[in-house]
Protein backbone atom coordinates (compact mmCIF):
# COMPACT_ATOMS: atom_id res chain seq x y z
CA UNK A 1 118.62 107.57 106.22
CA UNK A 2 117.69 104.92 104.07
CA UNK A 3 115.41 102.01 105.78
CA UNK A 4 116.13 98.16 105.65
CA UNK A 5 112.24 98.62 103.45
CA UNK A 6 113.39 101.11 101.20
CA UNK A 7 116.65 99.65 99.93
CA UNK A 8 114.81 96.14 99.39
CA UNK A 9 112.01 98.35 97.27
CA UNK A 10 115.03 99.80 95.52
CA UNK A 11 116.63 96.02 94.62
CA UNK A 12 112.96 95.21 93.56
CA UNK A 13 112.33 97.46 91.55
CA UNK A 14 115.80 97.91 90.03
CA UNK A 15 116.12 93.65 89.58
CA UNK A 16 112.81 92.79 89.22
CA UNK A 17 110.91 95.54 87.33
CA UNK A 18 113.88 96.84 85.54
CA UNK A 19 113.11 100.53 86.22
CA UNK A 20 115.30 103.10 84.57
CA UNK A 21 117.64 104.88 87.12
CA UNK A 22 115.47 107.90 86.49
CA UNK A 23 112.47 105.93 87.67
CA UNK A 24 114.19 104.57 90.74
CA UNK A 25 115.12 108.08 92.11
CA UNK A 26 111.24 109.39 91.43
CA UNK A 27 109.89 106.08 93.28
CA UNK A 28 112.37 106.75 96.37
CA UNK A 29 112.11 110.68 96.20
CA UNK A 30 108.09 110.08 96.56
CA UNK A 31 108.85 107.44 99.65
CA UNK A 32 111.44 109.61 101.46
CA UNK A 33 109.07 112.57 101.16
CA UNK A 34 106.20 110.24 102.83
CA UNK A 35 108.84 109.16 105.30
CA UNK A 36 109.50 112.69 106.18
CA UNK A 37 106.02 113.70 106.28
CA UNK A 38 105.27 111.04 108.72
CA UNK A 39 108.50 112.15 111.10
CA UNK A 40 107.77 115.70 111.00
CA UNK A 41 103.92 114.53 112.11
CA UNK A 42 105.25 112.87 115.01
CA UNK A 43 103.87 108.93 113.89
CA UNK A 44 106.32 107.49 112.06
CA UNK A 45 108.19 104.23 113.73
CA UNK A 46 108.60 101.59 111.32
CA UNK A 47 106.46 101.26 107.20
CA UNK A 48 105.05 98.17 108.73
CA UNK A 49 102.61 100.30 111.08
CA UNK A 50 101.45 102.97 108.45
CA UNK A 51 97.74 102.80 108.06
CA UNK A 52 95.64 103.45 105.36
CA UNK A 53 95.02 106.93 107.20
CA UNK A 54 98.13 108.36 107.16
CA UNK A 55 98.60 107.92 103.90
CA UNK A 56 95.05 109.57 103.61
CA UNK A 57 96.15 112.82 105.48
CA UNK A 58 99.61 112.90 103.88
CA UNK A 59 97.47 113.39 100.35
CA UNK A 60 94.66 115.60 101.87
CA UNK A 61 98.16 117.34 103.17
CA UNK A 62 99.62 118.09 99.29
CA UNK A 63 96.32 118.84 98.06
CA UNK A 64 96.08 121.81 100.55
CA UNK A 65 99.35 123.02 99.46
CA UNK A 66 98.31 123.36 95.97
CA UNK A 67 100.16 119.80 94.59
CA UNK A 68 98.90 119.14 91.11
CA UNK A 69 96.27 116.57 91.57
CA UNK A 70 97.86 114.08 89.38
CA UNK A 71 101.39 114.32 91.52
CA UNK A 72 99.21 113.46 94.21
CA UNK A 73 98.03 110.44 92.39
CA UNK A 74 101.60 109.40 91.66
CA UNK A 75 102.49 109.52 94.69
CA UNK A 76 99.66 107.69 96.15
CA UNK A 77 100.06 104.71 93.76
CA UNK A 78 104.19 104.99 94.65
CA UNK A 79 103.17 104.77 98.15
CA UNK A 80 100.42 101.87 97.94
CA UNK A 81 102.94 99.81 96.41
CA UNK A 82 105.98 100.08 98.76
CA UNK A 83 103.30 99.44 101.39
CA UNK A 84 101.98 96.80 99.54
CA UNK A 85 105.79 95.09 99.05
């Protein structure tokens, strides 16, 4: 299920950044996967209460399941935005 957060990252990014539709469905896969993460961990309420440590152990989480480093990175900077938004 989409969040109220999500789809207004989605209009932002679609409006305001122009991203390609391609680019859209990357940014949300990355955030849904997060958002999944942080379920199946037991923490996740609302984006407003994610800390900087989740989003630590999420990446110290792909990194031990043999992610490329650099999809890690993407999907840190994905993340740091929508949290930043």
């Amino acid at each position: 299920m989409t969040t109220r957060e999500e789809q207004l990252y989605h209009d932002y990014l679609e409006s305001e950044r122009q991203y390609s539709p391609q680019t859209l469905k990357a940014y949300l896969t990355d955030i849904a996967e997060f958002k999944n993460y942080l379920h199946e961990s037991g923490g996740f309420t609302k984006f407003g209460e994610v800390q900087t440590l989740d989003v630590r152990v999420y990446l110290n989480d792909l990194y031990e399941k043999s992610w490329l480093v650099q999809l890690s990175l993407e999907r840190l900077a994905v993340c740091e935005c929508f949290i930043n938004f």
